[in-house]
C-alpha atoms as a PDB file:
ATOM      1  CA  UNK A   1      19.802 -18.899 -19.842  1.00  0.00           C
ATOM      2  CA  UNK A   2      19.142 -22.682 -18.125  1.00  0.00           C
ATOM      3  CA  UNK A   3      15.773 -22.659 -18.773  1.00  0.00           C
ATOM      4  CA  UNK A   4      15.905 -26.054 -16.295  1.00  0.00           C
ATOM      5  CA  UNK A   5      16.164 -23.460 -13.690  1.00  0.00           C
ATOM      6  CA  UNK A   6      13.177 -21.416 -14.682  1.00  0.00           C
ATOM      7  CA  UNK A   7       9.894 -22.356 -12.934  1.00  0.00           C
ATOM      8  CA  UNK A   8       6.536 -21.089 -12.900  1.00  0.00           C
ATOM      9  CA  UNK A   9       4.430 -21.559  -9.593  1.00  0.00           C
ATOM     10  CA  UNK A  10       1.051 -20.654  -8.576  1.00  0.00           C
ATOM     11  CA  UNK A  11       1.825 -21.758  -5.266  1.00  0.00           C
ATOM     12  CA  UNK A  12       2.686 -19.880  -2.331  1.00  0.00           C
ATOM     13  CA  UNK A  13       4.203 -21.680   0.702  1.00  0.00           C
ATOM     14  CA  UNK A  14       2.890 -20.267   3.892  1.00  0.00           C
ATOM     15  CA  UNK A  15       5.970 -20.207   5.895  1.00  0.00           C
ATOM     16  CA  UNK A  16       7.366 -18.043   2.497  1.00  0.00           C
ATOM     17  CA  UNK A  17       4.490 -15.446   1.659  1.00  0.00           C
ATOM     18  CA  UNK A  18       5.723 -13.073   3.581  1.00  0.00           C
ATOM     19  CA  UNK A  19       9.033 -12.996   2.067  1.00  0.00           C
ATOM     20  CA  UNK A  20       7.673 -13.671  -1.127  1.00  0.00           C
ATOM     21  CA  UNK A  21       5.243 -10.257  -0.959  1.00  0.00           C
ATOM     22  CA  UNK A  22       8.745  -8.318  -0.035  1.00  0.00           C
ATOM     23  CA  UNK A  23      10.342  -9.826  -3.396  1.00  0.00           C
ATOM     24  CA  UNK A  24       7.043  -8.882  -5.678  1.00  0.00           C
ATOM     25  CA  UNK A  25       6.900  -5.708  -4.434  1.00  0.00           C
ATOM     26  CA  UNK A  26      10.749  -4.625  -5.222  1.00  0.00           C
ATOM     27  CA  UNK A  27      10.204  -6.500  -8.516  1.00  0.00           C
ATOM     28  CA  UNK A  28       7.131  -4.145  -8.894  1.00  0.00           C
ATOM     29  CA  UNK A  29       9.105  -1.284  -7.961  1.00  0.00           C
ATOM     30  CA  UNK A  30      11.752  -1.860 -10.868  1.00  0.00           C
ATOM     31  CA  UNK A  31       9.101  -1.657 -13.366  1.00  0.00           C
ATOM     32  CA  UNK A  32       6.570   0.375 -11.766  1.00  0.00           C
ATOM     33  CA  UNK A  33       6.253   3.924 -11.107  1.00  0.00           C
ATOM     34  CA  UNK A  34       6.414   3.811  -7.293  1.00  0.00           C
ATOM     35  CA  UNK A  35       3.427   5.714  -6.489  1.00  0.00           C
ATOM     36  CA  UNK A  36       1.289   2.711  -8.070  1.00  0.00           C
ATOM     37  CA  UNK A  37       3.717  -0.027  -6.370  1.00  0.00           C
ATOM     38  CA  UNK A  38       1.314  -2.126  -3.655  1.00  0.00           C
ATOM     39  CA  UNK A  39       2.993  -2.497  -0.429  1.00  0.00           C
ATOM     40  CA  UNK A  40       4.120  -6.129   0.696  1.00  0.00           C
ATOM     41  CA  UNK A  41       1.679  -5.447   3.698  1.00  0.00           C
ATOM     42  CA  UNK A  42      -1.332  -5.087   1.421  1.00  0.00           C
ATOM     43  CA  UNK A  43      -0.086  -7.930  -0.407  1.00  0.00           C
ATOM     44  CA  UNK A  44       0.396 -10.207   2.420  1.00  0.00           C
ATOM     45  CA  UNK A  45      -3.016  -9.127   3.728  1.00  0.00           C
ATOM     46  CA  UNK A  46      -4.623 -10.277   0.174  1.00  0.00           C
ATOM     47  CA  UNK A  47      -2.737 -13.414   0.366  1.00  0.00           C
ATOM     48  CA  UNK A  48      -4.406 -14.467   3.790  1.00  0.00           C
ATOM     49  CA  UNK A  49      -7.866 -14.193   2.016  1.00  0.00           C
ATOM     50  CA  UNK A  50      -7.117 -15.728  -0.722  1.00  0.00           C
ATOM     51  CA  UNK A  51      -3.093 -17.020  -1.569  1.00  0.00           C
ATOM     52  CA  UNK A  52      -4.119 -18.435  -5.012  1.00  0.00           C
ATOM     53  CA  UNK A  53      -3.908 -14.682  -6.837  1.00  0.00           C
ATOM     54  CA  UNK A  54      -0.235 -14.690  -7.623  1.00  0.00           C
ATOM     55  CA  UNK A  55       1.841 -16.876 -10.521  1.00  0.00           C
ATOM     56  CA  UNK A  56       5.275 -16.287 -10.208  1.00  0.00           C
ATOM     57  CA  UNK A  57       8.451 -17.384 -12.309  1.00  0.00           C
ATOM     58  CA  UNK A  58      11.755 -17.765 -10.849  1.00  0.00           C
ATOM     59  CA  UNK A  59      15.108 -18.311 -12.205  1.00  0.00           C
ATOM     60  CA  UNK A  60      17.538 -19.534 -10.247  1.00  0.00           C
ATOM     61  CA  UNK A  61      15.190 -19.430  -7.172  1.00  0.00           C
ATOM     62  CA  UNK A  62      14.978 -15.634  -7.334  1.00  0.00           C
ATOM     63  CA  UNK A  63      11.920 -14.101  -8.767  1.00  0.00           C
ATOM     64  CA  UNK A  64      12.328 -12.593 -12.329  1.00  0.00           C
ATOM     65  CA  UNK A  65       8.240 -12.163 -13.083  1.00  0.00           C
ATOM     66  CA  UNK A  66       4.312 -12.685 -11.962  1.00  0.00           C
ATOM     67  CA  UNK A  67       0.697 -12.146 -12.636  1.00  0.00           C
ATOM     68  CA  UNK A  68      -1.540 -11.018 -10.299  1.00  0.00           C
ATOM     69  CA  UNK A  69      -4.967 -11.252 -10.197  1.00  0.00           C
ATOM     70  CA  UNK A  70      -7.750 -11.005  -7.913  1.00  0.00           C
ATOM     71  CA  UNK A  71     -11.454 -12.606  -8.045  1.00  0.00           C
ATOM     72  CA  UNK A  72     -14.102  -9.794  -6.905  1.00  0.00           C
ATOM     73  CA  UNK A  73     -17.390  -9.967  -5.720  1.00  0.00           C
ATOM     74  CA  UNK A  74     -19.108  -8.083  -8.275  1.00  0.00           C
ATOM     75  CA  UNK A  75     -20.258  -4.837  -6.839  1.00  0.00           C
ATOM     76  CA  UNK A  76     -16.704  -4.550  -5.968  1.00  0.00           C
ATOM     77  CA  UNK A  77     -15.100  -5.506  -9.184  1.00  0.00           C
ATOM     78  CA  UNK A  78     -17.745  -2.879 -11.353  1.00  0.00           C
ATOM     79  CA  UNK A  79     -15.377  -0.490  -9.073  1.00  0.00           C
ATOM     80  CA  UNK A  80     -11.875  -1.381 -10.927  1.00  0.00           C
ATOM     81  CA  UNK A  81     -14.062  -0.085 -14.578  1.00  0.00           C
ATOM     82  CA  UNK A  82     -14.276   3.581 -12.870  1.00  0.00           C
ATOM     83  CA  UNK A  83     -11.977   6.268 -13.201  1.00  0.00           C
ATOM     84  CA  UNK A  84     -11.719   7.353  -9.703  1.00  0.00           C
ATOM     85  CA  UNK A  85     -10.549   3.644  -8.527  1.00  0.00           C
ATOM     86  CA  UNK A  86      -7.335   2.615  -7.002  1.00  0.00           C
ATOM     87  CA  UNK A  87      -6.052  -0.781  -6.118  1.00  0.00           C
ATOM     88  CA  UNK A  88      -4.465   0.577  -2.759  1.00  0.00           C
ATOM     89  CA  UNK A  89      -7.706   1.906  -1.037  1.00  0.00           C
ATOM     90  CA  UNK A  90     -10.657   0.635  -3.255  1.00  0.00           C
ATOM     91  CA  UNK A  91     -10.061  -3.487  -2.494  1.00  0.00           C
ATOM     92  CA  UNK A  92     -11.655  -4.031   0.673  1.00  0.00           C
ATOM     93  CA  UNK A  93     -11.019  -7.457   2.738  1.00  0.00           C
ATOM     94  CA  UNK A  94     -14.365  -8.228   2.117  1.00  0.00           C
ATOM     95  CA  UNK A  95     -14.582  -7.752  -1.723  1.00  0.00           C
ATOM     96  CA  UNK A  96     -11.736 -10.657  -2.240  1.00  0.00           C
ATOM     97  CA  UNK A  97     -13.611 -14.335  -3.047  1.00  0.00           C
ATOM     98  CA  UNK A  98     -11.805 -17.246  -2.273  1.00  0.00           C
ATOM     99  CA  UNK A  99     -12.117 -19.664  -5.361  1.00  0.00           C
ATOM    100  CA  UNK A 100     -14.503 -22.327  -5.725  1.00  0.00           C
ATOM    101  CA  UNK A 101     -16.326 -20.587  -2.767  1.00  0.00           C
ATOM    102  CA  UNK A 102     -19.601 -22.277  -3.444  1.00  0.00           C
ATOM    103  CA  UNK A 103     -21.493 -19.716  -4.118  1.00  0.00           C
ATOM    104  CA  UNK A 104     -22.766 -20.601  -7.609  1.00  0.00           C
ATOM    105  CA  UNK A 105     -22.006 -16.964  -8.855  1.00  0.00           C
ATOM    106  CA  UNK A 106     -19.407 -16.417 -11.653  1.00  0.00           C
ATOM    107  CA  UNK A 107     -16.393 -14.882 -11.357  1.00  0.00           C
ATOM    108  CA  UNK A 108     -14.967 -11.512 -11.982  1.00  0.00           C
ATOM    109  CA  UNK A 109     -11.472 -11.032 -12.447  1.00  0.00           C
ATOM    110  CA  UNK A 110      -9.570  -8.032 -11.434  1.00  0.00           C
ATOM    111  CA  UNK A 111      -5.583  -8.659 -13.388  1.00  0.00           C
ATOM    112  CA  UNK A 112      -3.634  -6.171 -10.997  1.00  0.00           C
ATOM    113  CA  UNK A 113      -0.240  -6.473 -12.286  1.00  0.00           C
ATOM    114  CA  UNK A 114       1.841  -8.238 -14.632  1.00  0.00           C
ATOM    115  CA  UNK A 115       5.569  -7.724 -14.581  1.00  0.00           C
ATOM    116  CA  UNK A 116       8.849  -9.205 -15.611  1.00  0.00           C
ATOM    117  CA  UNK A 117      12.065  -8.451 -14.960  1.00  0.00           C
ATOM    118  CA  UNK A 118      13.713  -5.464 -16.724  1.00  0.00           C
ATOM    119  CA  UNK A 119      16.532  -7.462 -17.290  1.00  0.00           C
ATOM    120  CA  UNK A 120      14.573 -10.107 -18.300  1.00  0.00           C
ATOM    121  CA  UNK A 121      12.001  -8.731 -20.731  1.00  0.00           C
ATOM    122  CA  UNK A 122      13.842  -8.961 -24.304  1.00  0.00           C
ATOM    123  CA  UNK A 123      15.634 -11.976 -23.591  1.00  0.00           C
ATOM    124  CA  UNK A 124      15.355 -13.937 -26.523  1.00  0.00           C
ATOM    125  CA  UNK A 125      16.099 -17.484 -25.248  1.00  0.00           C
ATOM    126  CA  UNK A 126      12.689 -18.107 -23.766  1.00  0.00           C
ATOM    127  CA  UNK A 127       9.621 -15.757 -22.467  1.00  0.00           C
ATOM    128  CA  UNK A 128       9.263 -15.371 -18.995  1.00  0.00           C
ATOM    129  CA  UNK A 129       6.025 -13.410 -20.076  1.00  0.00           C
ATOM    130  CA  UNK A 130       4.486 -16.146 -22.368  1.00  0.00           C
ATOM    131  CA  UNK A 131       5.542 -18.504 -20.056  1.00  0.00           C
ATOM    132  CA  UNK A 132       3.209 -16.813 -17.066  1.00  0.00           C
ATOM    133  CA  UNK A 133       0.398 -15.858 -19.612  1.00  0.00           C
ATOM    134  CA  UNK A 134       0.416 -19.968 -20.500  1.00  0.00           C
ATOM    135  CA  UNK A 135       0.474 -20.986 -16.947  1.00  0.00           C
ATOM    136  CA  UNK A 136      -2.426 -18.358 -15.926  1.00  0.00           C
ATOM    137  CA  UNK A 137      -4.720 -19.492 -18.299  1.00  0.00           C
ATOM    138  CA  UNK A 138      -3.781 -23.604 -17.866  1.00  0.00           C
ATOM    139  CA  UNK A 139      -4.713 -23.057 -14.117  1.00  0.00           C
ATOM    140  CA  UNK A 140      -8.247 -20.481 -14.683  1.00  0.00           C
ATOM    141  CA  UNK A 141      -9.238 -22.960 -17.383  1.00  0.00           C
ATOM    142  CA  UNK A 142      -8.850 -25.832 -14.434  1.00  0.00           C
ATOM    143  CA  UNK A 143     -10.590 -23.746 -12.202  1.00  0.00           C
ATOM    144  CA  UNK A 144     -13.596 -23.432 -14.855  1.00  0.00           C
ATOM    145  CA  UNK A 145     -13.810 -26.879 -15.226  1.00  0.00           C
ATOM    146  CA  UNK A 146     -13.844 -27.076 -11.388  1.00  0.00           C
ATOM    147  CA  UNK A 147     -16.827 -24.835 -10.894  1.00  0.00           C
ATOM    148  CA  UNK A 148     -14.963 -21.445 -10.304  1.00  0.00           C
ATOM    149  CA  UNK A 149     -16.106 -19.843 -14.076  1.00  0.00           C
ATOM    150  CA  UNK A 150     -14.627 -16.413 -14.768  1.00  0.00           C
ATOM    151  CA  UNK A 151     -17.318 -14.379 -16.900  1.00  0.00           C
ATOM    152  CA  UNK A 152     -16.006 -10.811 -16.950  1.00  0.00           C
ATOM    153  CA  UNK A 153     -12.206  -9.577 -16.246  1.00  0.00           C
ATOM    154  CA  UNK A 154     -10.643  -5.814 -16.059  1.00  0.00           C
ATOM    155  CA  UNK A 155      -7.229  -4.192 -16.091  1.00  0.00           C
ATOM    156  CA  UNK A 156      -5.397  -0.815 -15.927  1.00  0.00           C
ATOM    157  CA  UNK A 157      -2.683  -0.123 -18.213  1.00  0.00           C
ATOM    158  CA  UNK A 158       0.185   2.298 -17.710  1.00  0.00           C
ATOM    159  CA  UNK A 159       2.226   1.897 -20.876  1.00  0.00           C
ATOM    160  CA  UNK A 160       1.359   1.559 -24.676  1.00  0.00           C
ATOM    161  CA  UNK A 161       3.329  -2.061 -23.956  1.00  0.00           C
ATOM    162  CA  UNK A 162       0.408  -2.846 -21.121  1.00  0.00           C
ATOM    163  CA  UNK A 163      -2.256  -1.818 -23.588  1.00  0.00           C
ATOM    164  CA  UNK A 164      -1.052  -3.995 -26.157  1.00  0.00           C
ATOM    165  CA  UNK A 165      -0.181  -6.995 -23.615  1.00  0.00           C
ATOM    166  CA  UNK A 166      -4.346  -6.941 -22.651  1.00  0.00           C
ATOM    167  CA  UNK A 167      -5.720  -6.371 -26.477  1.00  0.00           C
ATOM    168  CA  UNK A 168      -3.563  -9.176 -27.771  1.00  0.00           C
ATOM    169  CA  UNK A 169      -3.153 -11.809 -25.399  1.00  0.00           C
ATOM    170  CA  UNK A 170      -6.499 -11.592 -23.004  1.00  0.00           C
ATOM    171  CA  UNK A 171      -8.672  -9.899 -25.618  1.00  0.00           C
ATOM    172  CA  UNK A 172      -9.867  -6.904 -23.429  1.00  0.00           C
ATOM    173  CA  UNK A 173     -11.070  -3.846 -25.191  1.00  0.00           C
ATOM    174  CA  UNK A 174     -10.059  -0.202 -24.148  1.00  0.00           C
ATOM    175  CA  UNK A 175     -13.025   1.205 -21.728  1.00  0.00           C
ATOM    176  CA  UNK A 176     -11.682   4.997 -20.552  1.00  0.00           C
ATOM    177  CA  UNK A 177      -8.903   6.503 -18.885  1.00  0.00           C
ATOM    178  CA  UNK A 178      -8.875   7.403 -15.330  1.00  0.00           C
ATOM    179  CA  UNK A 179      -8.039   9.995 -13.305  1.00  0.00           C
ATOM    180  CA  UNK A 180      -4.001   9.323 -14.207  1.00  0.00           C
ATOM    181  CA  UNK A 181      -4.055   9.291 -17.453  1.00  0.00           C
ATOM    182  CA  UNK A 182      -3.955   4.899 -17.369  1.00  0.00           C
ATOM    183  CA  UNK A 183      -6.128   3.241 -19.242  1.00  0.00           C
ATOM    184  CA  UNK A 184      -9.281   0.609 -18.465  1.00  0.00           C
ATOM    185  CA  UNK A 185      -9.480  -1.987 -19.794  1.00  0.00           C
ATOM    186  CA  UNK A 186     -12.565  -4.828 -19.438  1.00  0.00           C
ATOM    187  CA  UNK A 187     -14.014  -7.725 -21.468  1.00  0.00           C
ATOM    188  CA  UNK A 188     -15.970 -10.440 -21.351  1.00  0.00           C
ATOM    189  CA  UNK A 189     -15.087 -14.070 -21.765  1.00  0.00           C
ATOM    190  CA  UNK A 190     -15.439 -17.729 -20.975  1.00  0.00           C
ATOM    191  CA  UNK A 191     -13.892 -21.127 -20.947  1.00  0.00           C
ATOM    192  CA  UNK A 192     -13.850 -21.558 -24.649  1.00  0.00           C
ATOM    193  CA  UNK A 193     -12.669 -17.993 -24.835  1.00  0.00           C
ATOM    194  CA  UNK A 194      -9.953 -19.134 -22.548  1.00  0.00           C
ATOM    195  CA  UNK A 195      -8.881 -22.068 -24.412  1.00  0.00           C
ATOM    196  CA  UNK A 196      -8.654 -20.218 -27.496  1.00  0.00           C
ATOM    197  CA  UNK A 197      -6.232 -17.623 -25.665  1.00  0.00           C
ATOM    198  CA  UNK A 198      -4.111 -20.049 -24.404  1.00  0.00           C
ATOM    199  CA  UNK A 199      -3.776 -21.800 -27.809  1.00  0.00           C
ATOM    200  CA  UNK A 200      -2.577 -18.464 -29.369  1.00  0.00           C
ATOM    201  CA  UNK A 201       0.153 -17.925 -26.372  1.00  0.00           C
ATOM    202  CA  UNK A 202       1.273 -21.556 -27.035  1.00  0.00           C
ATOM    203  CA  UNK A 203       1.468 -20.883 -30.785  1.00  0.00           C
ATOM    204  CA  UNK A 204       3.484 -17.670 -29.913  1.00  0.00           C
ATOM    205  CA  UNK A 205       5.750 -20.411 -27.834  1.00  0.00           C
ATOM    206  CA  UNK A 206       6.328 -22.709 -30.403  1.00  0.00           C
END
């Protein structure tokens, strides 16, 4: 693989987000079962709020992996630690923050996907995944030191590779299951927290 041609972005063009919601949500539906798959139309809704959620690697120019992850107001995010929540009807328009909104509160993060391409995922000449990881936590640690602190972040898992992905590299402990069997996931953290994950994802680079 040219890894020349490999870039990570956490930058969405406007005259491209809509296409670019289309291509995350057929990469999500390669790796996803599709009855958890967010439509682009949700996505492209989320990106009008707020279109710094999303970092994205392509190869090539085509997309081959991303994180998502989406900065709650807090009443909303204690919703992603039940069982009964779902991504697809619990985020409301409302519950999204921009960041550095100004309003001196802290932020909780809501990680709503991370995925690579299948064909993608063992290749062993670089990792698209550590790659991402790096880049998300180079650009949340920026944020911190911008004013835009993330205290508290959650997940749901839907494999034993998912569990292991948010023990290991974002240090978030197992909560409960929910209502489909996936598991919660939620920890605390903070910059120097972050800085020490994103030394262990470069070591796992080197």
């Amino acid at each position: 693989m040219d890894s020349i041609s490999l870039t990570i972005t956490h930058e969405i063009l406007n005259e491209e987000a809509e296409q670019t919601m289309i291509d995350i949500e057929l990469l999500a539906r390669k790796v996803y079962n599709e009855s958890i798959v967010i439509s682009s139309e949700i996505l492209i809704r989320w990106y009008y709020l707020n279109p710094s959620m999303w970092w994205i690697a392509k190869h090539h120019n085509r997309i081959v992996g991303y994180i998502c992850a989406i900065p709650l107001k807090h009443n909303a995010f204690i919703k992603t630690l039940q069982p009964e929540f779902d991504e697809l009807t619990d985020i409301n328009d409302n519950d999204i923050r921009s960041w550095n909104d100004q309003s001196n509160e802290n932020y909780s993060l809501h990680i709503c996907s991370i995925v690579v391409h299948p064909e993608y995922q063992k290749r062993s000449d670089f990792s698209i995944f550590h790659l991402l990881v790096e880049n998300f936590f180079k650009t949340i640690l920026f944020y911190g030191k911008n004013g835009s602190i993330i205290q508290e972040w959650s997940a749901i898992a839907v494999s034993k590779v998912g569990c292991h992905i948010l023990q290991h590299y974002f240090d978030l402990q197992f909560l409960i299951n929910d209502n489909h069997n996936n598991s919660i996931f939620y920890g605390k953290t903070n910059n120097q927290h972050q800085q020490q994950l994103l030394q262990r994802i470069r070591t796992k680079l080197k």
